[in-house]
N, C-alpha and C. Protein backbone atom coordinates (compact mmCIF):
# COMPACT_ATOMS: atom_id res chain seq x y z
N UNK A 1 141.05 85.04 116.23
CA UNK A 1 141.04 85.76 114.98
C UNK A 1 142.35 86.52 114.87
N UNK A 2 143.07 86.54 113.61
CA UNK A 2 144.13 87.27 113.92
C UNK A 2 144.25 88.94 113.17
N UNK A 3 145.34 89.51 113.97
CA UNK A 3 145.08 90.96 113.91
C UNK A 3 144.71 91.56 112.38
N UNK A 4 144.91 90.87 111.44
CA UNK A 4 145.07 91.01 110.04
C UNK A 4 143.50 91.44 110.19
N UNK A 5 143.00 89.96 110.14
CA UNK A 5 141.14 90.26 110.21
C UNK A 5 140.45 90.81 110.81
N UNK A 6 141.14 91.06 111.80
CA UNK A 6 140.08 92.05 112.44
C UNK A 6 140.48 93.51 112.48
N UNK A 7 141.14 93.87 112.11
CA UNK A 7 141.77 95.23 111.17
C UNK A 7 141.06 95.02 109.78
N UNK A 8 140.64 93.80 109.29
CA UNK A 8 139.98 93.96 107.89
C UNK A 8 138.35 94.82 107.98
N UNK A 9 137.41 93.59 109.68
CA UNK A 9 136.64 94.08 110.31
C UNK A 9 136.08 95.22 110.60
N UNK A 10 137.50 95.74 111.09
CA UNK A 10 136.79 97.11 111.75
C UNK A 10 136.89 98.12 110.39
N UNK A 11 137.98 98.06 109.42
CA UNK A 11 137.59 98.78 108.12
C UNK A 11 136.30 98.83 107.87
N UNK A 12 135.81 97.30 107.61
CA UNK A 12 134.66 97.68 106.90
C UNK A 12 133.19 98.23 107.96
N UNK A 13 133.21 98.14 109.35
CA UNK A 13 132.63 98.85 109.94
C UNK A 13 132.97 100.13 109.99
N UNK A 14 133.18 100.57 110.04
CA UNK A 14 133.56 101.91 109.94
C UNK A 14 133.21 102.44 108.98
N UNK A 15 133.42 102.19 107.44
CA UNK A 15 133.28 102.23 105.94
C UNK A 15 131.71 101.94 106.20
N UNK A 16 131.09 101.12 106.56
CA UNK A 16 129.82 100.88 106.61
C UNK A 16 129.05 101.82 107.48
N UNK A 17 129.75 102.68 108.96
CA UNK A 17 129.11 103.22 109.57
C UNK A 17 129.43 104.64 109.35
N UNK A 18 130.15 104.57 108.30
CA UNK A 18 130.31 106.47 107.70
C UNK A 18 129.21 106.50 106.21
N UNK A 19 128.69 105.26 105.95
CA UNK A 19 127.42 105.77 104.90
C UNK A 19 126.27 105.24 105.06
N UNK A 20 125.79 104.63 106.45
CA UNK A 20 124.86 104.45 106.85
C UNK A 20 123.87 105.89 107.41
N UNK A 21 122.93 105.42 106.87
CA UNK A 21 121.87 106.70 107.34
C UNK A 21 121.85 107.06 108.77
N UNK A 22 121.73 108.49 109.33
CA UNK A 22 121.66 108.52 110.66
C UNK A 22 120.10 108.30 110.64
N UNK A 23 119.55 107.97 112.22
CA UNK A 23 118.69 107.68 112.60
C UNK A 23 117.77 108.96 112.62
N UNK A 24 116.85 108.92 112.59
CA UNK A 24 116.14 110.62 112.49
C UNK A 24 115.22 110.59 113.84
N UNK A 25 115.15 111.77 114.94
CA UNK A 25 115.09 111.77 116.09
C UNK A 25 113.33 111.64 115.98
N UNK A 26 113.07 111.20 116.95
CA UNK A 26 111.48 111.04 117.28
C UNK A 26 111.04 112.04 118.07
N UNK A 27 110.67 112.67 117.33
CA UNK A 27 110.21 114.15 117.78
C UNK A 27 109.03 115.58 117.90
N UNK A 28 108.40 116.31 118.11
CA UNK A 28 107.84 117.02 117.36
C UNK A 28 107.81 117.90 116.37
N UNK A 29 109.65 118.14 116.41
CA UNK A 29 110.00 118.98 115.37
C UNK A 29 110.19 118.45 114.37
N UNK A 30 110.45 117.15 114.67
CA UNK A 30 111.27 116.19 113.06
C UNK A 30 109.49 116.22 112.69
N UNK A 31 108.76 115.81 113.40
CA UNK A 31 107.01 115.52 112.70
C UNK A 31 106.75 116.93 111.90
N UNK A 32 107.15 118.14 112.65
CA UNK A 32 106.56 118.84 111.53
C UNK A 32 107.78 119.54 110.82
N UNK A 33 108.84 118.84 110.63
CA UNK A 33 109.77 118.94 109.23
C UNK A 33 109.29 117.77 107.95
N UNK A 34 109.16 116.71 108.64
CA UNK A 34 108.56 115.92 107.85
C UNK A 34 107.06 116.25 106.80
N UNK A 35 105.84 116.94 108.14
CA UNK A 35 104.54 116.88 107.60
C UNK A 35 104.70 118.52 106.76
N UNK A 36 105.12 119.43 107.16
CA UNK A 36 105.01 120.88 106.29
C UNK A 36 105.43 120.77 105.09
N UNK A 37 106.52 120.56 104.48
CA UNK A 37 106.69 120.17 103.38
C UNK A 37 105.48 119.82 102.21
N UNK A 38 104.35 118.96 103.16
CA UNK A 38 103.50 118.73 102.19
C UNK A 38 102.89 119.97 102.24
N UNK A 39 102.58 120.67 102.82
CA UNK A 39 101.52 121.52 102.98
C UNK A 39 101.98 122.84 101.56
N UNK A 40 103.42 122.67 102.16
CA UNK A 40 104.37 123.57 101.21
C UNK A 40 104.04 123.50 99.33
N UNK A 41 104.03 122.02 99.69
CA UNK A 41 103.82 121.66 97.71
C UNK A 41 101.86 122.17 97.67
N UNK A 42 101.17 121.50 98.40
CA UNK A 42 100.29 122.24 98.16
C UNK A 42 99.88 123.18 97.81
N UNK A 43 100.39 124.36 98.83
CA UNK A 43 100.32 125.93 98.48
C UNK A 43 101.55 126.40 97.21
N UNK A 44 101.86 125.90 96.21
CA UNK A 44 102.41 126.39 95.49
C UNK A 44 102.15 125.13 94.26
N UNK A 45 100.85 124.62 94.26
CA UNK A 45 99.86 123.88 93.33
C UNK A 45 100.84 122.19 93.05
N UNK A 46 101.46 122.22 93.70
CA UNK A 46 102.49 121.07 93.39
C UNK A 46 101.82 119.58 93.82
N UNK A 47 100.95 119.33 92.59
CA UNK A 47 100.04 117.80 92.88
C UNK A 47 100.98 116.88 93.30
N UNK A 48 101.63 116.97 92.52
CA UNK A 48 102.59 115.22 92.29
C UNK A 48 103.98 115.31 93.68
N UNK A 49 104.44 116.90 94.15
CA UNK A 49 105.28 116.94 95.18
C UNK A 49 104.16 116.62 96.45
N UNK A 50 102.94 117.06 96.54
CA UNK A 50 101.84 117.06 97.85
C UNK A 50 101.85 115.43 97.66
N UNK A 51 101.79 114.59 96.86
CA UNK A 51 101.76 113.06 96.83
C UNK A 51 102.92 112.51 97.15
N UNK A 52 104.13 112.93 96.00
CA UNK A 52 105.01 112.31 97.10
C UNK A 52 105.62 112.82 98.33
N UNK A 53 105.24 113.90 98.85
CA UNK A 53 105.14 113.94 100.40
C UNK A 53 104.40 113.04 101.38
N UNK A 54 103.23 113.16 101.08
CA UNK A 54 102.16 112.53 101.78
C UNK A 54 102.68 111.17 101.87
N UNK A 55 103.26 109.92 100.89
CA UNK A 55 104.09 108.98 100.61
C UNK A 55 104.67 108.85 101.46
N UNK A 56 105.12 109.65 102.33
CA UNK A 56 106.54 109.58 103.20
C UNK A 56 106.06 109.17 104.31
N UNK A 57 104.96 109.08 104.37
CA UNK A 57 103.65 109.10 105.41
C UNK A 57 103.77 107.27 105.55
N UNK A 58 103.48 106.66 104.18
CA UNK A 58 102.88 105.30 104.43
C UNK A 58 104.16 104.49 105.39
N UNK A 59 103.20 103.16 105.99
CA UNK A 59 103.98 101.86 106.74
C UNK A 59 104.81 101.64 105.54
N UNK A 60 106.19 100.95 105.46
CA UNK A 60 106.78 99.81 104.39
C UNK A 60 105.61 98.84 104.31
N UNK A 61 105.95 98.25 103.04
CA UNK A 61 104.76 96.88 103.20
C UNK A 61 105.89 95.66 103.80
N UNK A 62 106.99 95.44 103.88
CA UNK A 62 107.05 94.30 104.82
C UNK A 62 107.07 94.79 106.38
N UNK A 63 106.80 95.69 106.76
CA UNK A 63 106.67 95.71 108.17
C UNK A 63 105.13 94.82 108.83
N UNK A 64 104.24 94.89 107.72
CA UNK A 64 102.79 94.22 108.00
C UNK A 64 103.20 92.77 108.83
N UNK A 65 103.81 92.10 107.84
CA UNK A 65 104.47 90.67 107.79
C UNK A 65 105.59 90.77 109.22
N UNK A 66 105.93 91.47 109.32
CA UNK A 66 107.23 91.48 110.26
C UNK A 66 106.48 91.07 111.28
N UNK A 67 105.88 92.16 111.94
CA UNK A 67 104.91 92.84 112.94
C UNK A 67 103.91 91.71 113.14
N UNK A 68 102.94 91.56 112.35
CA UNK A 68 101.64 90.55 112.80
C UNK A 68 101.81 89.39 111.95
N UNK A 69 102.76 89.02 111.33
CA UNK A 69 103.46 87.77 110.78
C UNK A 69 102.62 87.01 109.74
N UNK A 70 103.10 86.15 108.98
CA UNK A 70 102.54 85.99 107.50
C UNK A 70 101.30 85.84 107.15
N UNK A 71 100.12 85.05 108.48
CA UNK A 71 99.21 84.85 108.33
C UNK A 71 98.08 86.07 108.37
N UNK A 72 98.24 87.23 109.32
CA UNK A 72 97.80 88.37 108.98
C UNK A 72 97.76 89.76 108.44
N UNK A 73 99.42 89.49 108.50
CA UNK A 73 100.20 90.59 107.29
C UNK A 73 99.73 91.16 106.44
N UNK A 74 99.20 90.38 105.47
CA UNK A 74 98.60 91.20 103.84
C UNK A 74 97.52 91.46 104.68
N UNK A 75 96.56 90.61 104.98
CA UNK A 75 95.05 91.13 104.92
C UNK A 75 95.37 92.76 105.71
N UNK A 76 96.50 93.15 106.78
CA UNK A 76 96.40 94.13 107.82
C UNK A 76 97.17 95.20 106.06
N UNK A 77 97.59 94.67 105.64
CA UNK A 77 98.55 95.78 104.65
C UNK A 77 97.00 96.05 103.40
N UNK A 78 96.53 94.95 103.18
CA UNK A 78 95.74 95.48 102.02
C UNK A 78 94.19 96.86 102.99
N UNK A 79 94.17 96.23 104.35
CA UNK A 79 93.39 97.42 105.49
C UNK A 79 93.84 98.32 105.61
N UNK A 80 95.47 98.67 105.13
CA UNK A 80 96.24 99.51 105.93
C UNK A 80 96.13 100.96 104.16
N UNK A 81 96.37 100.22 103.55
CA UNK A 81 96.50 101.04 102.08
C UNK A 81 95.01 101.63 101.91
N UNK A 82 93.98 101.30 102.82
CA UNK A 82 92.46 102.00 102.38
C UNK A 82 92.34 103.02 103.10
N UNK A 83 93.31 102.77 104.40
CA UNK A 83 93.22 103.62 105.10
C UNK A 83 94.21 105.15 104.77
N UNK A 84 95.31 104.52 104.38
CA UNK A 84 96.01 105.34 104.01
C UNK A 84 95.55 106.29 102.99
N UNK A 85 95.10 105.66 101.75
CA UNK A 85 94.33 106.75 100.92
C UNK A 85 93.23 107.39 101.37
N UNK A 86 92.68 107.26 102.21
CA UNK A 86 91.70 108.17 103.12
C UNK A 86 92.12 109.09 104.20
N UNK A 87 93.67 109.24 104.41
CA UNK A 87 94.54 110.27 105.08
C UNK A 87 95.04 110.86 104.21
N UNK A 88 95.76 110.52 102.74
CA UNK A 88 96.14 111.61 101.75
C UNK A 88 94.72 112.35 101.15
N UNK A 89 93.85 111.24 101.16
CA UNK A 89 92.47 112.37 100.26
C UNK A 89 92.17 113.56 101.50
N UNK A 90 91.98 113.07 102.78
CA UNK A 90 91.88 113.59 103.80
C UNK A 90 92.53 114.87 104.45
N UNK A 91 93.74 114.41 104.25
CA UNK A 91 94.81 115.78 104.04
C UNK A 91 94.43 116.75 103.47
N UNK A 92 94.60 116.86 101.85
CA UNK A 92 94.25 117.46 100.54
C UNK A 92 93.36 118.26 100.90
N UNK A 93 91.84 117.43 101.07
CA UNK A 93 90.73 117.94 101.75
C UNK A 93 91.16 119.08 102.51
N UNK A 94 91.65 118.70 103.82
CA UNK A 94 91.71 119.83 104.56
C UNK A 94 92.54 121.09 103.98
N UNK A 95 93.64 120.31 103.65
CA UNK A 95 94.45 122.06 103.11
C UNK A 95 93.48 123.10 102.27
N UNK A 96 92.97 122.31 101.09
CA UNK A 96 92.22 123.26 100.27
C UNK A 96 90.99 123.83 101.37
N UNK A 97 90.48 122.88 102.17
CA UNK A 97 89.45 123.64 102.92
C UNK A 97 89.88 124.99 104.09
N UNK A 98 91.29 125.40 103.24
CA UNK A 98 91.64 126.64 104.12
C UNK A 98 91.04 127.76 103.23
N UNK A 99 90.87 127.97 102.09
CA UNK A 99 90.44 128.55 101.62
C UNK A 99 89.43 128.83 101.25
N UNK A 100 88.02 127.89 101.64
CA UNK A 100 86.80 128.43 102.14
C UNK A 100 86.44 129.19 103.42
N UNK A 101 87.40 128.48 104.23
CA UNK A 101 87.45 129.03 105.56
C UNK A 101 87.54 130.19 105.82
N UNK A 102 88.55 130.67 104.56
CA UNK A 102 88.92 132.34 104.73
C UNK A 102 87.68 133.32 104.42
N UNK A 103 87.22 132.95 103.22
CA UNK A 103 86.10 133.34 102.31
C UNK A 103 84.74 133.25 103.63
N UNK A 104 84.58 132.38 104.20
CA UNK A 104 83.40 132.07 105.16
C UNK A 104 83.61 133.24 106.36
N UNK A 105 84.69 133.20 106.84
CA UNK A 105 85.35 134.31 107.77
C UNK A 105 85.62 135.29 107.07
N UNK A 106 85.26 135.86 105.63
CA UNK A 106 85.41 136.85 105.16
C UNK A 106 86.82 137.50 105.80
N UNK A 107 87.53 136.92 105.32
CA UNK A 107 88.77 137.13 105.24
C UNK A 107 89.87 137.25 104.13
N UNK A 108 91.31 138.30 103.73
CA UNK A 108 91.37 138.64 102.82
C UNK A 108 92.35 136.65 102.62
N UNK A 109 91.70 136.86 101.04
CA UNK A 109 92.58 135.51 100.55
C UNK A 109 94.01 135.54 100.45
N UNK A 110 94.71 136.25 100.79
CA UNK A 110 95.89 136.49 100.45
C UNK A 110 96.40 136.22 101.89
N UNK A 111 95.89 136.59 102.81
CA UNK A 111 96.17 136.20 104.24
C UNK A 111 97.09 134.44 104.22
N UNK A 112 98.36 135.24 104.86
CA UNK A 112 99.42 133.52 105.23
C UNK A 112 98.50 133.09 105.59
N UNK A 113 98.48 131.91 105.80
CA UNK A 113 98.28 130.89 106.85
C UNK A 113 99.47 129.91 106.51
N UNK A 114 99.76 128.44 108.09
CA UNK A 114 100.25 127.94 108.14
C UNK A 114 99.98 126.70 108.92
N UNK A 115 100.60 125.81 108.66
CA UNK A 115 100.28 124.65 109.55
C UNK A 115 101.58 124.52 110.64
N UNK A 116 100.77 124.23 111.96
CA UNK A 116 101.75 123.55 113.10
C UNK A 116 100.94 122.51 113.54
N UNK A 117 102.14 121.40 114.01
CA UNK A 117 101.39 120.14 114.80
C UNK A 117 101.93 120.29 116.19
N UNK A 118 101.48 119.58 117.04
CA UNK A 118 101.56 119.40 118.65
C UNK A 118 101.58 118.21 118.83
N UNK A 119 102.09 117.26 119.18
CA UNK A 119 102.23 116.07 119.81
C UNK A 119 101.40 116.00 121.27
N UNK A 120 100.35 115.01 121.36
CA UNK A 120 99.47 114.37 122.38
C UNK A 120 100.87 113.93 123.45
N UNK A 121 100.67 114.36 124.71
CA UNK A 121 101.16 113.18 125.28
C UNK A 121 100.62 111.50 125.93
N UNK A 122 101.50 110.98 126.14
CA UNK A 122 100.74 109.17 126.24
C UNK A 122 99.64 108.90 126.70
N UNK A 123 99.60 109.66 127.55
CA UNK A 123 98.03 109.48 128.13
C UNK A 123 96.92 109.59 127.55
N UNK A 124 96.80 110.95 126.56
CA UNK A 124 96.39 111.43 125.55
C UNK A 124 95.93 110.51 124.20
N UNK A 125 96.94 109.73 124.63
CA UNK A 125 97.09 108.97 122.75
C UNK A 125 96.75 107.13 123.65
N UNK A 126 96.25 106.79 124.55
CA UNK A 126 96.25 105.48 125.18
C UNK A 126 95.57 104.78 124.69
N UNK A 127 93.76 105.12 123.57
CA UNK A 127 93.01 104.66 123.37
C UNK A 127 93.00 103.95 121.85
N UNK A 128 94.03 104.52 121.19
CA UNK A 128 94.49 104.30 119.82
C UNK A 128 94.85 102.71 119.91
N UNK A 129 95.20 101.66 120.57
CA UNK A 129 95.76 100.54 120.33
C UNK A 129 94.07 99.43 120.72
N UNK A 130 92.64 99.39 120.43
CA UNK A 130 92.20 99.22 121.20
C UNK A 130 91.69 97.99 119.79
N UNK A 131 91.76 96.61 120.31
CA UNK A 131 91.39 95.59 119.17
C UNK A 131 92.64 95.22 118.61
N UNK A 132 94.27 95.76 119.01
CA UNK A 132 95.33 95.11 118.34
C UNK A 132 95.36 93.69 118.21
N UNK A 133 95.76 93.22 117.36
CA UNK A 133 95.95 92.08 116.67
C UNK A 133 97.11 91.42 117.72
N UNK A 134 97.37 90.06 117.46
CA UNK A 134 98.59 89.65 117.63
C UNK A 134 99.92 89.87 116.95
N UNK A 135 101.03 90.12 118.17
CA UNK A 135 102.11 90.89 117.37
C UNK A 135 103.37 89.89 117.21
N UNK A 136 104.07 89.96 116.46
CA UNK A 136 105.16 89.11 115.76
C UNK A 136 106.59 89.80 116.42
N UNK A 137 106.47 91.17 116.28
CA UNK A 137 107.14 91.60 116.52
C UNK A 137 107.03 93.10 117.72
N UNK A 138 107.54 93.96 118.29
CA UNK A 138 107.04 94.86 119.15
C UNK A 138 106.64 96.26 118.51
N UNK A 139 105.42 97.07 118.75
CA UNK A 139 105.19 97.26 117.98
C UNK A 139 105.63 98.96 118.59
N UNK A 140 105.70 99.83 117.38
CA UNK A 140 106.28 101.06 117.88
C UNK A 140 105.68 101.88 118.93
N UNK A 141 105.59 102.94 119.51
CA UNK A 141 104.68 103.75 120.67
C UNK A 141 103.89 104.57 119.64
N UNK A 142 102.44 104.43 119.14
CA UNK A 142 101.87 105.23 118.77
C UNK A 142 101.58 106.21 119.32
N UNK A 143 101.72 107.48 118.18
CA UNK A 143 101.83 109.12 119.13
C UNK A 143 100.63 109.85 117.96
N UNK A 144 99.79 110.61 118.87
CA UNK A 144 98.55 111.61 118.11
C UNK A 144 99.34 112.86 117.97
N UNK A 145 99.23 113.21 116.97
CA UNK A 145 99.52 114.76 116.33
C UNK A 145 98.44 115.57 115.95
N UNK A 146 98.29 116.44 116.67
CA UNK A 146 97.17 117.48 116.13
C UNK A 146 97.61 118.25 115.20
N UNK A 147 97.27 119.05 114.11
CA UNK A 147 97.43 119.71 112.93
C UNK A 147 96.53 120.78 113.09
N UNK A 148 97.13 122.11 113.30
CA UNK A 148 96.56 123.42 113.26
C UNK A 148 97.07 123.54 111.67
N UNK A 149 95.98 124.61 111.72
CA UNK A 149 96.18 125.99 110.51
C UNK A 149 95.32 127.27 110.66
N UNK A 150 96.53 127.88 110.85
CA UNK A 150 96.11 129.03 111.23
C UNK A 150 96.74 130.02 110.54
N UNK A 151 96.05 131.71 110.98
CA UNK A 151 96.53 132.33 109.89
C UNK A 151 98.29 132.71 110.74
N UNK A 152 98.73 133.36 109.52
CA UNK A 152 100.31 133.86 109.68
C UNK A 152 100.91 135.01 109.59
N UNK A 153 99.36 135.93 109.43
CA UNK A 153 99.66 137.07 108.94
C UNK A 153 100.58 138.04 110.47
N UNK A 154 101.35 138.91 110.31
CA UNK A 154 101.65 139.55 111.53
C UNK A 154 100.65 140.40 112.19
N UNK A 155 100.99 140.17 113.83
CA UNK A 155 99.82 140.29 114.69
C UNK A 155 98.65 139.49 114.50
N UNK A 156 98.27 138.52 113.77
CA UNK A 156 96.98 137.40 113.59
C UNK A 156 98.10 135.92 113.56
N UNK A 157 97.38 135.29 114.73
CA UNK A 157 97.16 134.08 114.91
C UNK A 157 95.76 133.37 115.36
N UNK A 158 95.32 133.73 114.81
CA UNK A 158 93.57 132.29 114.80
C UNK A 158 93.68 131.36 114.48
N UNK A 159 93.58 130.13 115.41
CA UNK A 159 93.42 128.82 114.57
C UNK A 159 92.00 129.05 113.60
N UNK A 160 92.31 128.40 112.25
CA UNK A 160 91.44 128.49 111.29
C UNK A 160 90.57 126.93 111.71
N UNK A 161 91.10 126.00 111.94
CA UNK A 161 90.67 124.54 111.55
C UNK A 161 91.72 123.57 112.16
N UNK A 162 91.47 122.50 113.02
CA UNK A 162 92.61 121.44 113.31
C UNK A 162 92.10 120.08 113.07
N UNK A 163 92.52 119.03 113.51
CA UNK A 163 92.16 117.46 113.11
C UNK A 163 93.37 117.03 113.88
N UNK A 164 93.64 115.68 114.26
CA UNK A 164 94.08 114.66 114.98
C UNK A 164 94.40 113.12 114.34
N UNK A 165 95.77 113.15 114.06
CA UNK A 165 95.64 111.66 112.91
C UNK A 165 96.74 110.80 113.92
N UNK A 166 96.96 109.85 114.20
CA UNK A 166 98.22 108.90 114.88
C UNK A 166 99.02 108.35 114.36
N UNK A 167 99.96 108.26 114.60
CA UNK A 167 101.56 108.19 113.76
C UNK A 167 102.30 107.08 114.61
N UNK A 168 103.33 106.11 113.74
CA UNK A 168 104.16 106.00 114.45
C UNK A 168 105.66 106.05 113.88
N UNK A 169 106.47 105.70 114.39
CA UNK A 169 108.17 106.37 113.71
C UNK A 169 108.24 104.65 113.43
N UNK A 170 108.53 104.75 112.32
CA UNK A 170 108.94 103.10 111.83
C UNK A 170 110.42 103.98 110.46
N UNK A 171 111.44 102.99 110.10
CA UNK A 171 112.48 103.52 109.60
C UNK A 171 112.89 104.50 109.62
N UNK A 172 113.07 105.65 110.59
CA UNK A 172 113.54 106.70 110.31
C UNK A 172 112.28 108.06 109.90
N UNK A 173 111.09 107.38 109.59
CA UNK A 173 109.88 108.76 109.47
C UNK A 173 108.91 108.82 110.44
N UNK A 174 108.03 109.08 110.39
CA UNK A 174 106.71 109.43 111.02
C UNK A 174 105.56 108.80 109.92
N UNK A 175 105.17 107.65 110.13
CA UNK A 175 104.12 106.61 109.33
C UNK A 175 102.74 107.16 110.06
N UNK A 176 101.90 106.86 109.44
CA UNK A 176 100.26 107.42 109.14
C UNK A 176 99.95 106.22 110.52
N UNK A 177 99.09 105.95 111.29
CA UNK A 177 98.97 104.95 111.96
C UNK A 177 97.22 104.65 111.43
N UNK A 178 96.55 105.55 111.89
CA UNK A 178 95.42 106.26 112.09
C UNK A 178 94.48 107.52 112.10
N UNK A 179 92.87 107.10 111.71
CA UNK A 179 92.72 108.75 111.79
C UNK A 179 92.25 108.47 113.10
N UNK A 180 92.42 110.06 113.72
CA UNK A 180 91.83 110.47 114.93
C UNK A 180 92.45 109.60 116.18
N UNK A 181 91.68 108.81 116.92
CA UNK A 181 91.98 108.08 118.13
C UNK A 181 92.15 106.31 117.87
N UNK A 182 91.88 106.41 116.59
CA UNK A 182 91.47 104.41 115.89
C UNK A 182 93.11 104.42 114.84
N UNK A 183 92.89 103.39 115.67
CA UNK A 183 94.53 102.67 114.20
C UNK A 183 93.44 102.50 113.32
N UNK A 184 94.71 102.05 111.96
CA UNK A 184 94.02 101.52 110.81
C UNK A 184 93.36 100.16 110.94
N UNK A 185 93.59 99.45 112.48
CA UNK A 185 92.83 98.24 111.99
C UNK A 185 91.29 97.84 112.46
N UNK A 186 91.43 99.48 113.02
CA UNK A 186 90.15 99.78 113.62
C UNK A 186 89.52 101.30 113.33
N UNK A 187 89.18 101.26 112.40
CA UNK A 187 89.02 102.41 111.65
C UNK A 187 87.44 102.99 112.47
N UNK A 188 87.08 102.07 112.84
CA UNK A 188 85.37 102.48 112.52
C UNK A 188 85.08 103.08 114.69
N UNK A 189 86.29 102.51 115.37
CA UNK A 189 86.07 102.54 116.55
C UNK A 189 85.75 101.39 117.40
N UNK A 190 85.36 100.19 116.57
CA UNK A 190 84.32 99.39 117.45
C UNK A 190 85.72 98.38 117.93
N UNK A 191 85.50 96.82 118.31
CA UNK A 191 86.71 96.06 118.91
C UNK A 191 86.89 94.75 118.37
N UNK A 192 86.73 95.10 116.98
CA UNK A 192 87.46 93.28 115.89
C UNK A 192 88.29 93.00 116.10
N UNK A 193 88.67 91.79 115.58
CA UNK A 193 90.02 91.17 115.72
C UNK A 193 90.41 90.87 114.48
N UNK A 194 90.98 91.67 113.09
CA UNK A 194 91.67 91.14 112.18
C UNK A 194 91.68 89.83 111.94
């Protein structure tokens, strides 16, 4: 190749690798930069920002296809979208159910509260893959996040309420996997095969 072209080359790498997205770290902090936000539009009545937060949540739909390849792809993507709307209704659910909570604990309504998550470690999170399908491609390390809310007021920290949903980092976010200890393709617990 001569020096011309590959001086053309490395331009455009370079040009290509100064507006390429950085990679976003797999983390517990990036999870709850990512997940608070929603909580954020919530508490300041923001329907349509709490949705497209929660959004940020779903798989791509060609990863279905990538992953468990053409023949089980949709059917796992059209499983995967029922599930998913049963983690945003689910969500919702819980946030607003901070504010019975308070009222039940006779507590003043005005009281912060806030959400933090904790990351399971592997051991923790081992039972989540249980009935996987055949894979096309490798599939990410699913990780459990627990979700506190608690209050924020100074000197009070009580957890009010927590839950447990499984995630995995696919493009750069933190994707919905599952609720609790079951992927989406095993929602119910038991051991099908897609």
């Amino acid at each position: 190749m001569s020096p011309a072209a590959l001086f053309v080359l490395a331009g455009l790498f370079l040009a290509t690798g100064a507006t390429a997205q950085s990679p976003v770290p797999n983390t517990p902090q990036r999870f709850q930069q990512q997940y608070h936000p929603a909580f954020e539009a919530y508490q300041r009545h923001d329907n349509a920002g709490l949705e497209k937060r929660l959004d940020t949540f779903a798989i791509p739909a060609p990863w279905f296809s990538q992953t468990f390849g053409p023949d089980r792809g949709p059917g796992l993507a059209t499983r995967y979208a029922s599930e998913l709307f049963d983690f945003k209704q689910r969500t919702a659910t819980n946030f607003a159910g901070i504010d019975f909570l308070k009222a039940r604990l006779q507590l003043d309504p005005s009281a912060p509260t806030d959400v933090r998550t904790r990351r399971w470690t592997a051991a923790e999170s081992a039972s989540t893959l249980q009935g996987m399908p055949a894979l096309h491609a490798p599939l990410p390390p699913v990780e459990k996040f627990e979700m506190d809310y608690v209050l924020a007021a100074p000197g009070q920290s009580a957890r009010l309420t927590s839950w447990i949903d499984s995630f995995v980092c696919i493009d750069g976010a933190f994707r919905f996997f599952g609720h609790g200890s079951r992927s989406f393709w095993n929602p119910s617990g038991s051991n099908p095969r897609p």
